[in-house]
Protein backbone atom coordinates (compact mmCIF):
# COMPACT_ATOMS: atom_id res chain seq x y z
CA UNK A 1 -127.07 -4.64 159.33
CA UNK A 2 -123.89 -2.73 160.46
CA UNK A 3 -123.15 0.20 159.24
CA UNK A 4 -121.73 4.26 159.65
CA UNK A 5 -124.30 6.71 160.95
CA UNK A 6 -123.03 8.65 157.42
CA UNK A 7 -124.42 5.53 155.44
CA UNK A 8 -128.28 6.06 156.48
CA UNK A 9 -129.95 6.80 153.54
CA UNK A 10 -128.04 3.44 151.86
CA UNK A 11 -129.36 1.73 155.45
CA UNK A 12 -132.99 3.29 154.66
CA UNK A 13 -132.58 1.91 150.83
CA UNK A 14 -131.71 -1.71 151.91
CA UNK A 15 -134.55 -1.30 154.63
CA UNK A 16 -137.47 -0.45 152.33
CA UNK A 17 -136.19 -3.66 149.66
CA UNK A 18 -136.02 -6.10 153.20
CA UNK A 19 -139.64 -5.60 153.72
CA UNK A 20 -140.94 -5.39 150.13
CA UNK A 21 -139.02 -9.08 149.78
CA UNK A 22 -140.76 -10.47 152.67
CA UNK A 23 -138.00 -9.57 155.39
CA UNK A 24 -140.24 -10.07 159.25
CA UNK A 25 -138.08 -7.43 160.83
CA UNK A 26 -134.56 -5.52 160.03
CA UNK A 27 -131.86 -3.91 162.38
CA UNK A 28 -128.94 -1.66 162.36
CA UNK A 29 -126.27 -1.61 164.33
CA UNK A 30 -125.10 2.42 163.97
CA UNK A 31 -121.18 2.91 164.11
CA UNK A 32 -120.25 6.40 165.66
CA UNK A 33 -116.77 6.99 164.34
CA UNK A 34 -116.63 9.97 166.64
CA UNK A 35 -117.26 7.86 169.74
CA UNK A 36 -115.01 5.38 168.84
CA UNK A 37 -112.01 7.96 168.45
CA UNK A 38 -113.35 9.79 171.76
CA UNK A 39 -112.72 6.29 173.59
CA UNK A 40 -109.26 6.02 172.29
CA UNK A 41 -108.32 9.75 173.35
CA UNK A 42 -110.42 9.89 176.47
CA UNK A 43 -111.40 6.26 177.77
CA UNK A 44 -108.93 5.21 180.47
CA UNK A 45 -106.43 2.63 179.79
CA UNK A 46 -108.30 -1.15 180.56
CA UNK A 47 -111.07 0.04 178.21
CA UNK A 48 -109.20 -1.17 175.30
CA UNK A 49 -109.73 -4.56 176.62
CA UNK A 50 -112.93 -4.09 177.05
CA UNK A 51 -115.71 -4.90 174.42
CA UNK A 52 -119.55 -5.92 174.94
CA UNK A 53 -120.21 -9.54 174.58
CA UNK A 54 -123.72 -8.82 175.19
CA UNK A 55 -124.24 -7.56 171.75
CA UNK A 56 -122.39 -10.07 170.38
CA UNK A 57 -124.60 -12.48 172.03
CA UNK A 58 -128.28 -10.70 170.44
CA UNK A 59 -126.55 -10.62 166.93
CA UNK A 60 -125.53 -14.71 167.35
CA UNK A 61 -129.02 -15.88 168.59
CA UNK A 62 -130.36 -13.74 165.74
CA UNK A 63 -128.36 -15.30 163.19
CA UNK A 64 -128.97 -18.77 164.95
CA UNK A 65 -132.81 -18.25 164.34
CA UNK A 66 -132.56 -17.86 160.20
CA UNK A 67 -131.33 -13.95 160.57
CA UNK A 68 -129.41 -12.95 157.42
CA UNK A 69 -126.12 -10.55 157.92
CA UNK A 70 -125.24 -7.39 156.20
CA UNK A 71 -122.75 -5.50 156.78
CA UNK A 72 -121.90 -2.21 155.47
CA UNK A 73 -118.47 -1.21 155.24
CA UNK A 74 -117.66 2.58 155.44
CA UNK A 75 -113.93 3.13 156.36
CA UNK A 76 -112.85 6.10 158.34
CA UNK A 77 -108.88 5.85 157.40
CA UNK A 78 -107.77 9.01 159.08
CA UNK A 79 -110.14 8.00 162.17
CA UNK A 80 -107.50 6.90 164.27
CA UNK A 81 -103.99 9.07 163.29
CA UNK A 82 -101.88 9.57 165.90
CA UNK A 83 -103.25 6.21 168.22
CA UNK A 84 -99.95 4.10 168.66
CA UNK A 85 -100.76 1.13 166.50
CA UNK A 86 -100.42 -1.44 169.95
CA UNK A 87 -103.63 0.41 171.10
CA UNK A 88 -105.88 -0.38 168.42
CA UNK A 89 -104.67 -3.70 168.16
CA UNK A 90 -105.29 -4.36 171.91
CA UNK A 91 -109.10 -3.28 171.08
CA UNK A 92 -109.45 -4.94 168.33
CA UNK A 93 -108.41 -8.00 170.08
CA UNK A 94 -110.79 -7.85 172.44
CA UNK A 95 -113.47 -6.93 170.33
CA UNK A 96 -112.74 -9.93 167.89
CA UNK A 97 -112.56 -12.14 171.62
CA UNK A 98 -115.91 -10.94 172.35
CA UNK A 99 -117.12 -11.53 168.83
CA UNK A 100 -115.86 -14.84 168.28
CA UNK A 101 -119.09 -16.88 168.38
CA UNK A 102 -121.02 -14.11 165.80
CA UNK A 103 -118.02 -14.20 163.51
CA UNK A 104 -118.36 -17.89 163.07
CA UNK A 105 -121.70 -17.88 161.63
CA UNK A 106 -120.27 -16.05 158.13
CA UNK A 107 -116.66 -16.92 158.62
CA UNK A 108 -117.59 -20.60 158.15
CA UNK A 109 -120.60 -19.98 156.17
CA UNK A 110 -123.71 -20.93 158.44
CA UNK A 111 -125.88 -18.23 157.15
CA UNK A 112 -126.30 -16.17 154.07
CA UNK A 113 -124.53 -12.37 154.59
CA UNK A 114 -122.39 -9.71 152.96
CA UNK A 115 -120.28 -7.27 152.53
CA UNK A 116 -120.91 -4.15 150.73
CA UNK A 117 -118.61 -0.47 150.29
CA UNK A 118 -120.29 2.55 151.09
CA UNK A 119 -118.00 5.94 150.44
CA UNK A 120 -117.22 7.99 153.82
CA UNK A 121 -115.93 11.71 152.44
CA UNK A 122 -113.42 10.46 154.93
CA UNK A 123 -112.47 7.49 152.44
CA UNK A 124 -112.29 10.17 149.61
CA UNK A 125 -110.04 12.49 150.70
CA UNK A 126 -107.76 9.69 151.62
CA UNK A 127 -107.75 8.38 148.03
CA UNK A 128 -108.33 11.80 146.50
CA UNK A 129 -106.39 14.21 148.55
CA UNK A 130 -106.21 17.02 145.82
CA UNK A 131 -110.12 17.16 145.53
CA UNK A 132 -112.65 19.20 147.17
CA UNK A 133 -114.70 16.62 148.95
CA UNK A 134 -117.78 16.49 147.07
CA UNK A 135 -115.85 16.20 144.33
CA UNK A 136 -113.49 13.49 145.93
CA UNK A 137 -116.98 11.40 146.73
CA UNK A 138 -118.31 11.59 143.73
CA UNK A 139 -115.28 10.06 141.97
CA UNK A 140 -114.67 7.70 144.62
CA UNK A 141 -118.35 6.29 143.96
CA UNK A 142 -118.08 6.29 140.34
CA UNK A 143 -115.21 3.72 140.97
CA UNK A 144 -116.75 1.82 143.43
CA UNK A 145 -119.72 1.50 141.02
CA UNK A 146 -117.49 0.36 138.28
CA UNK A 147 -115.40 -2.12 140.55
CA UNK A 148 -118.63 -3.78 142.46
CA UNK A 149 -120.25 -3.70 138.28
CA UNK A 150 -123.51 -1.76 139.77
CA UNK A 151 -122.55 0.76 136.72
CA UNK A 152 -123.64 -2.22 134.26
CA UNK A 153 -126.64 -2.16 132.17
CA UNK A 154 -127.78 -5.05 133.87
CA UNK A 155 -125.74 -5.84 137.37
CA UNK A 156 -127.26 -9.00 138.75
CA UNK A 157 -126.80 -10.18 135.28
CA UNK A 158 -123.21 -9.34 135.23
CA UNK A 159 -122.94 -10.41 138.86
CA UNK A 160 -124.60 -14.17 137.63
CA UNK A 161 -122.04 -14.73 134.79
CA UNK A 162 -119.19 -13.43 136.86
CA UNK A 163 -119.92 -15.58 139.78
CA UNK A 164 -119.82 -18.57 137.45
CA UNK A 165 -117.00 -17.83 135.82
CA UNK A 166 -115.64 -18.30 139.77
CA UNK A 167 -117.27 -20.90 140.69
CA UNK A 168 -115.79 -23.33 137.49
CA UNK A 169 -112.72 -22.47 138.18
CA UNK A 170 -113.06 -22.70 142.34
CA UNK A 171 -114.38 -26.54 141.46
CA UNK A 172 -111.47 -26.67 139.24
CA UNK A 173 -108.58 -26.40 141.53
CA UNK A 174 -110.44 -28.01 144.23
CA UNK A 175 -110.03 -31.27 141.71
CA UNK A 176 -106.83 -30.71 141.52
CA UNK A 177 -106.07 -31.18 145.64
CA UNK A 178 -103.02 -29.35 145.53
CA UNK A 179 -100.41 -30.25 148.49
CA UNK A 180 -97.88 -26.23 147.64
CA UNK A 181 -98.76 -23.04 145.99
CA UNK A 182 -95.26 -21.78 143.91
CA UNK A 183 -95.21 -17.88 143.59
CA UNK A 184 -92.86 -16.90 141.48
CA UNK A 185 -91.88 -13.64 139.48
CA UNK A 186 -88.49 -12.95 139.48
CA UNK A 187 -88.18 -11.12 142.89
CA UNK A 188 -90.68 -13.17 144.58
CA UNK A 189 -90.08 -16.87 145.36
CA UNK A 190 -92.56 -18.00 147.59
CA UNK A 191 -93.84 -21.53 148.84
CA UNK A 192 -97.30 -22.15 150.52
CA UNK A 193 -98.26 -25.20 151.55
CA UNK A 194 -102.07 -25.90 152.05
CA UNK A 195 -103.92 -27.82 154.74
CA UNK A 196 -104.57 -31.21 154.21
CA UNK A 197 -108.26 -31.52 153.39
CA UNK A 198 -108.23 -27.75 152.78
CA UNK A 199 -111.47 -26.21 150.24
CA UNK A 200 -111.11 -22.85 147.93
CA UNK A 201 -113.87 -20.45 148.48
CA UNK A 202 -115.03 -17.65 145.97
CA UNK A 203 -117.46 -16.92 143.89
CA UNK A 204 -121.24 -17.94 145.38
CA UNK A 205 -121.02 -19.22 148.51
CA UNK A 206 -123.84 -21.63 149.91
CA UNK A 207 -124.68 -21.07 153.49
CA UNK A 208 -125.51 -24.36 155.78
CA UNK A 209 -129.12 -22.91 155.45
CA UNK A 210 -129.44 -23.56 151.73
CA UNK A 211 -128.81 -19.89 150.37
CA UNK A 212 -126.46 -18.89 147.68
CA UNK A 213 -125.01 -15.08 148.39
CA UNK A 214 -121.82 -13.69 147.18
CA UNK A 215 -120.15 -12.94 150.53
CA UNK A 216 -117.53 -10.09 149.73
CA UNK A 217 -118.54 -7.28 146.94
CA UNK A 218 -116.28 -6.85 145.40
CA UNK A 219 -115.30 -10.57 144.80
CA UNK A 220 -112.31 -11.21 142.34
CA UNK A 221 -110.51 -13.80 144.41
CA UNK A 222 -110.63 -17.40 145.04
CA UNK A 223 -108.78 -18.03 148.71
CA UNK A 224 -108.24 -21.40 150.56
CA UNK A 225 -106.38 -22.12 153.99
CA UNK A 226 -102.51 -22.24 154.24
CA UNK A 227 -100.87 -24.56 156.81
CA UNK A 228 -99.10 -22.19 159.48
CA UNK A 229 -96.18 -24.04 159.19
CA UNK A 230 -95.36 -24.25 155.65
CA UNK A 231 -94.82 -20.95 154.17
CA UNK A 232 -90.98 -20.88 152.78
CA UNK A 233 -89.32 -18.46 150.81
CA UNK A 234 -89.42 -14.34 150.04
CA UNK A 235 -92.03 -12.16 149.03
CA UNK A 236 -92.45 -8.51 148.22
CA UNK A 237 -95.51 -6.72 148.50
CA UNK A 238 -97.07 -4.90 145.26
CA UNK A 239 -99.24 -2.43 146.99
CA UNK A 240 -98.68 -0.84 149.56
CA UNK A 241 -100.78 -1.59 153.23
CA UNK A 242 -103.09 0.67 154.52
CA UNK A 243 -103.39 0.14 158.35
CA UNK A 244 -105.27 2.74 160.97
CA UNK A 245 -104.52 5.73 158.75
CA UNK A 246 -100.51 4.91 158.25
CA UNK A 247 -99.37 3.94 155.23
CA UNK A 248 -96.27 0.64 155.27
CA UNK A 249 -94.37 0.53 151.66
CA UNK A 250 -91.93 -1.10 149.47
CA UNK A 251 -92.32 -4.28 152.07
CA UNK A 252 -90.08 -7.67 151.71
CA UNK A 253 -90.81 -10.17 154.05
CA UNK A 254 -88.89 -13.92 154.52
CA UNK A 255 -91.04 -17.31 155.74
CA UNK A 256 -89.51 -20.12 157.42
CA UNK A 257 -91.39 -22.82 158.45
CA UNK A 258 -94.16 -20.82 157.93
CA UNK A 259 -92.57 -18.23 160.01
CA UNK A 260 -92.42 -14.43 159.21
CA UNK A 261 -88.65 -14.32 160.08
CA UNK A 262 -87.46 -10.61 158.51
CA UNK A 263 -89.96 -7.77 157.89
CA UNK A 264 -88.46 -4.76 155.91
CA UNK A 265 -90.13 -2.12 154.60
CA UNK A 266 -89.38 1.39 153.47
CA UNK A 267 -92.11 3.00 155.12
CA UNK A 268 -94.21 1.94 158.41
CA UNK A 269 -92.08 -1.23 159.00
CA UNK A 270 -92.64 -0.44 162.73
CA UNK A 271 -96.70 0.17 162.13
CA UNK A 272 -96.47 -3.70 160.22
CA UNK A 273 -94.34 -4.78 163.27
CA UNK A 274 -96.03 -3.35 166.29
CA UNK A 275 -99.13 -5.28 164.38
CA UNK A 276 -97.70 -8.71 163.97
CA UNK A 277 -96.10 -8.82 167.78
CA UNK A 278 -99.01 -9.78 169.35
CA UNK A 279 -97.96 -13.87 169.35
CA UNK A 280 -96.50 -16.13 166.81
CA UNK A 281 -99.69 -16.80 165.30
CA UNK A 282 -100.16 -13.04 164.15
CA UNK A 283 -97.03 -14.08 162.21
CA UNK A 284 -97.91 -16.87 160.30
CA UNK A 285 -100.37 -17.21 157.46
CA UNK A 286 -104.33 -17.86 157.73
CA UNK A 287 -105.00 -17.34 153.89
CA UNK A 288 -103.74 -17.30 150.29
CA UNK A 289 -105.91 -15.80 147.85
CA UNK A 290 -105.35 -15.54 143.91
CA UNK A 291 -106.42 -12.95 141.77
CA UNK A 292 -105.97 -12.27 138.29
CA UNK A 293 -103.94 -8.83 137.36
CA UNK A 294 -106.48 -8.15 135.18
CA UNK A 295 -109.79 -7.40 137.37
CA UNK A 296 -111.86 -3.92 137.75
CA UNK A 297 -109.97 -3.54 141.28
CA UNK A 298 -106.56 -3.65 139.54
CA UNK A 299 -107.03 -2.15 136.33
CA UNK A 300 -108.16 1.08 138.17
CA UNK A 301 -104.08 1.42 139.16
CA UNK A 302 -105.18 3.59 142.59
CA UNK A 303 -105.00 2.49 146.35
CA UNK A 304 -108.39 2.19 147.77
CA UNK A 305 -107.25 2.67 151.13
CA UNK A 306 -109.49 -0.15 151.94
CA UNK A 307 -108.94 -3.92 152.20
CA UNK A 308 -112.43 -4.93 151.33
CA UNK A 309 -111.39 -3.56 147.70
CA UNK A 310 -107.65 -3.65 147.36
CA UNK A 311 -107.34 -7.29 147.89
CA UNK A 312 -109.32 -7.62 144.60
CA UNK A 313 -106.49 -6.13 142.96
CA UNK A 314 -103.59 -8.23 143.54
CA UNK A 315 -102.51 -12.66 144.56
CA UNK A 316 -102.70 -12.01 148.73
CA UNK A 317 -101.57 -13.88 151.53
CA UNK A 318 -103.17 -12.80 155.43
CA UNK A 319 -101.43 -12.95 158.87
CA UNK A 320 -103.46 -14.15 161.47
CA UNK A 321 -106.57 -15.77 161.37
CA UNK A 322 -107.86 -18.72 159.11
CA UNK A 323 -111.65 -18.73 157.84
CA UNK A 324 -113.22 -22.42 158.99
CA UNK A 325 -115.42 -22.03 155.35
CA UNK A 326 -111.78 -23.10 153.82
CA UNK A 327 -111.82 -26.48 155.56
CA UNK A 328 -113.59 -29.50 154.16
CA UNK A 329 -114.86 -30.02 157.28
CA UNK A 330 -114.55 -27.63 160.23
CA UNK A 331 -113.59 -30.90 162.55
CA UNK A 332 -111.31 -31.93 160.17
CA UNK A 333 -107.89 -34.07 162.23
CA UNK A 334 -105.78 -31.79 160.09
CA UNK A 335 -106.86 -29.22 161.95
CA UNK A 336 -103.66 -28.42 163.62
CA UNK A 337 -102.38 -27.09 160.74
CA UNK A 338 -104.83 -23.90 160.85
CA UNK A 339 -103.81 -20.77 162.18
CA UNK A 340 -105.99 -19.15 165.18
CA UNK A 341 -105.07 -15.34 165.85
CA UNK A 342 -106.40 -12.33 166.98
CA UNK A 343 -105.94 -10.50 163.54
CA UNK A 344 -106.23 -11.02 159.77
CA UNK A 345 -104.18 -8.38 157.65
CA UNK A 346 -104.29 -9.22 153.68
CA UNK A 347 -101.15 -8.30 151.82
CA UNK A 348 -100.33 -8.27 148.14
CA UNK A 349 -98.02 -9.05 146.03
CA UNK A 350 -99.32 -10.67 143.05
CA UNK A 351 -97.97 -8.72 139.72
CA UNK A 352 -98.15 -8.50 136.14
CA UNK A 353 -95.41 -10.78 136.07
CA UNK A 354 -96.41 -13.58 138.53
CA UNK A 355 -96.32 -16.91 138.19
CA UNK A 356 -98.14 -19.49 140.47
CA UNK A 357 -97.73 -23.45 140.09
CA UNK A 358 -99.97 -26.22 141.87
CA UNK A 359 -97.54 -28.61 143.32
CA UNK A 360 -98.84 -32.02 144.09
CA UNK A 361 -98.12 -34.04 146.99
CA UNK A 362 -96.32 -36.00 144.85
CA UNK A 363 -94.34 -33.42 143.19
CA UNK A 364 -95.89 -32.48 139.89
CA UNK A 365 -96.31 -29.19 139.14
CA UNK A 366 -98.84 -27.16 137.36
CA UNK A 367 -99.90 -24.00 135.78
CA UNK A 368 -102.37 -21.94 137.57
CA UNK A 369 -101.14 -18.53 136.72
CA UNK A 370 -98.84 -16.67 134.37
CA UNK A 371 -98.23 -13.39 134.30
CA UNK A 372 -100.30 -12.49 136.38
CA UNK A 373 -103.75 -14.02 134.78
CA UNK A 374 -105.74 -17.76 135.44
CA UNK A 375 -104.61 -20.80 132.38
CA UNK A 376 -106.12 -23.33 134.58
């Protein structure tokens, strides 16, 4: 497991379950957010390129010998105010460098893992700042419950018939072997053409070892890989992104060639930009993810603050980084057409209003979405 030093009674929880299922031995990995801001204000400069491949290397033969992967996701939004936004993306880069052999294990589905919210009172006062804390935590956990469906009389139940409801409609458009994605609302008129040999994940995923787990919780989306060079057309975000405590609003963005040519937003267009000037790549698209206006994410009309939940509320595309678990196969020849960068930032923009279209290779076209909810 990873998780926040605030999330150790969940840890202790998940812990005492492990070893009453049979699990031979469970770790956590303890995040300090107070060390990691104390390296950003104090740490000299080359530390930010600095990040410990030896860890890296424990977790990977762990997960090479049958370990399963948890991680719990606590987010500290405030954590980093005031850090120019080329800082933390120079240490995230190297710590995604370092961690590039772990991270393929889930992000191309060798193993069975997770990922779960846990509430930081940090998270709450972001998304409740008029609340007294323990107030603020309390109602963001209610939603959380609600969202994730734990609040159901019976959640793996509800968890089973939701998953399947995914999973018939993931093996439905993978039939279908669309060549484009149209998105289309009436402001939006957006392109997206897919990687040859591309697959849609969602839903249960089965790890190379046989397991079935549901990989992201909450899970509302179904998500396959774009080609980086065929994204055409203009898109404006619905929600707004929340990036290292900064907020970047009312956002319209132009592809061409699969190209992020013009980025304008209202509010943080320089956060969004500092972000995406890494290299090209950080500017071109490594997934496109649908998701029906009406799920538990959406319909609770707030920001989370947090990407592991808001991109269960709207359609998203993300800069950077392609997941290999979208390929047919990971050696596919059409390879070149994935995008490899150091980042992966989801935006939305899917609406009440939306429209999506399959587009064949040969030209027909399709319903997959109108306004805003699945008729395929």
């Amino acid at each position: 497991m990873t998780a926040p030093l605030e999330a150790a009674a969940l840890v202790h929880d998940v812990t005492r379950a492990a070893y009453q299922q049979g699990a031979r031995l469970v770790t956590c990995l303890y995040e300090d957010p107070a060390m990691i801001r104390t390296r950003f204000d104090l740490a000299g400069d080359s530390s930010l390129d600095y990040a410990p491949g030896w860890m890296s290397q424990g977790v990977s033969q762990a997960l090479e010998g049958g370990a399963a992967r948890l991680f719990i996701a606590g987010p500290y939004p405030d954590l980093l105010n005031g850090i120019p936004p080329q800082k933390v993306l120079r240490a995230h880069t190297s710590a995604a460098r370092a961690s590039s052999q772990e991270m393929r294990f889930t992000s191309d589905s060798l193993i069975n893992w997770s990922v779960v919210p846990f509430v930081t009172e940090s998270w709450a006062r972001m998304v409740f700042p008029d609340l007294v804390p323990a107030e603020a935590v309390l109602r963001l956990w209610e939603a959380v419950f609600e969202v994730t469906r734990a609040d159901c009389p019976d959640p793996v139940g509800a968890w089973s018939r939701h998953t399947s409801s995914l999973n018939s409609r993931r093996e439905i458009l993978q039939a279908r072997r669309f060549d484009t994605l149209h998105f289309h609302d009436g402001r939006t008129d957006l392109r997206i053409g897919l990687v040859e040999g591309h697959r849609w994940v969602g839903g249960s995923t089965r790890g190379a070892n046989g397991v079935d787990c549901v990989c992201n919780i909450p899970s509302e989306e179904l998500f396959t890989c774009p080609h980086k060079d065929r994204a055409d057309g203009r898109v404006f975000l619905s929600k707004p992104l929340a990036i290292a405590g900064d907020l970047v609003d009312d956002v319209c963005i132009e592809f061409r060639d699969g190209l992020a040519v013009s980025i304008r937003a209202r509010k943080g267009q320089g956060v969004l930009e500092n972000l995406l000037s890494g290299n090209e790549a950080s500017r071109r698209l490594g997934e496109i993810a649908l998701v029906p206006n009406s799920s538990p994410v959406s319909a609770r009309g707030f920001l989370f603050y947090s990407a592991l939940l808001d991109e269960n509320a709207a359609s998203h595309f993300a800069f950077g980084q392609s997941y290999g678990a979208c390929l047919i196969s990971a050696r596919s020849t059409e390879k070149s057409g994935v995008n490899e960068a150091p980042i992966h930032i989801d935006c939305m923009f899917g609406t009440a209003e939306m429209d999506v279209d399959g587009i064949s290779a040969e030209g027909r076209g399709e319903a997959i979405l109108r306004a805003g909810e699945f008729v395929l």
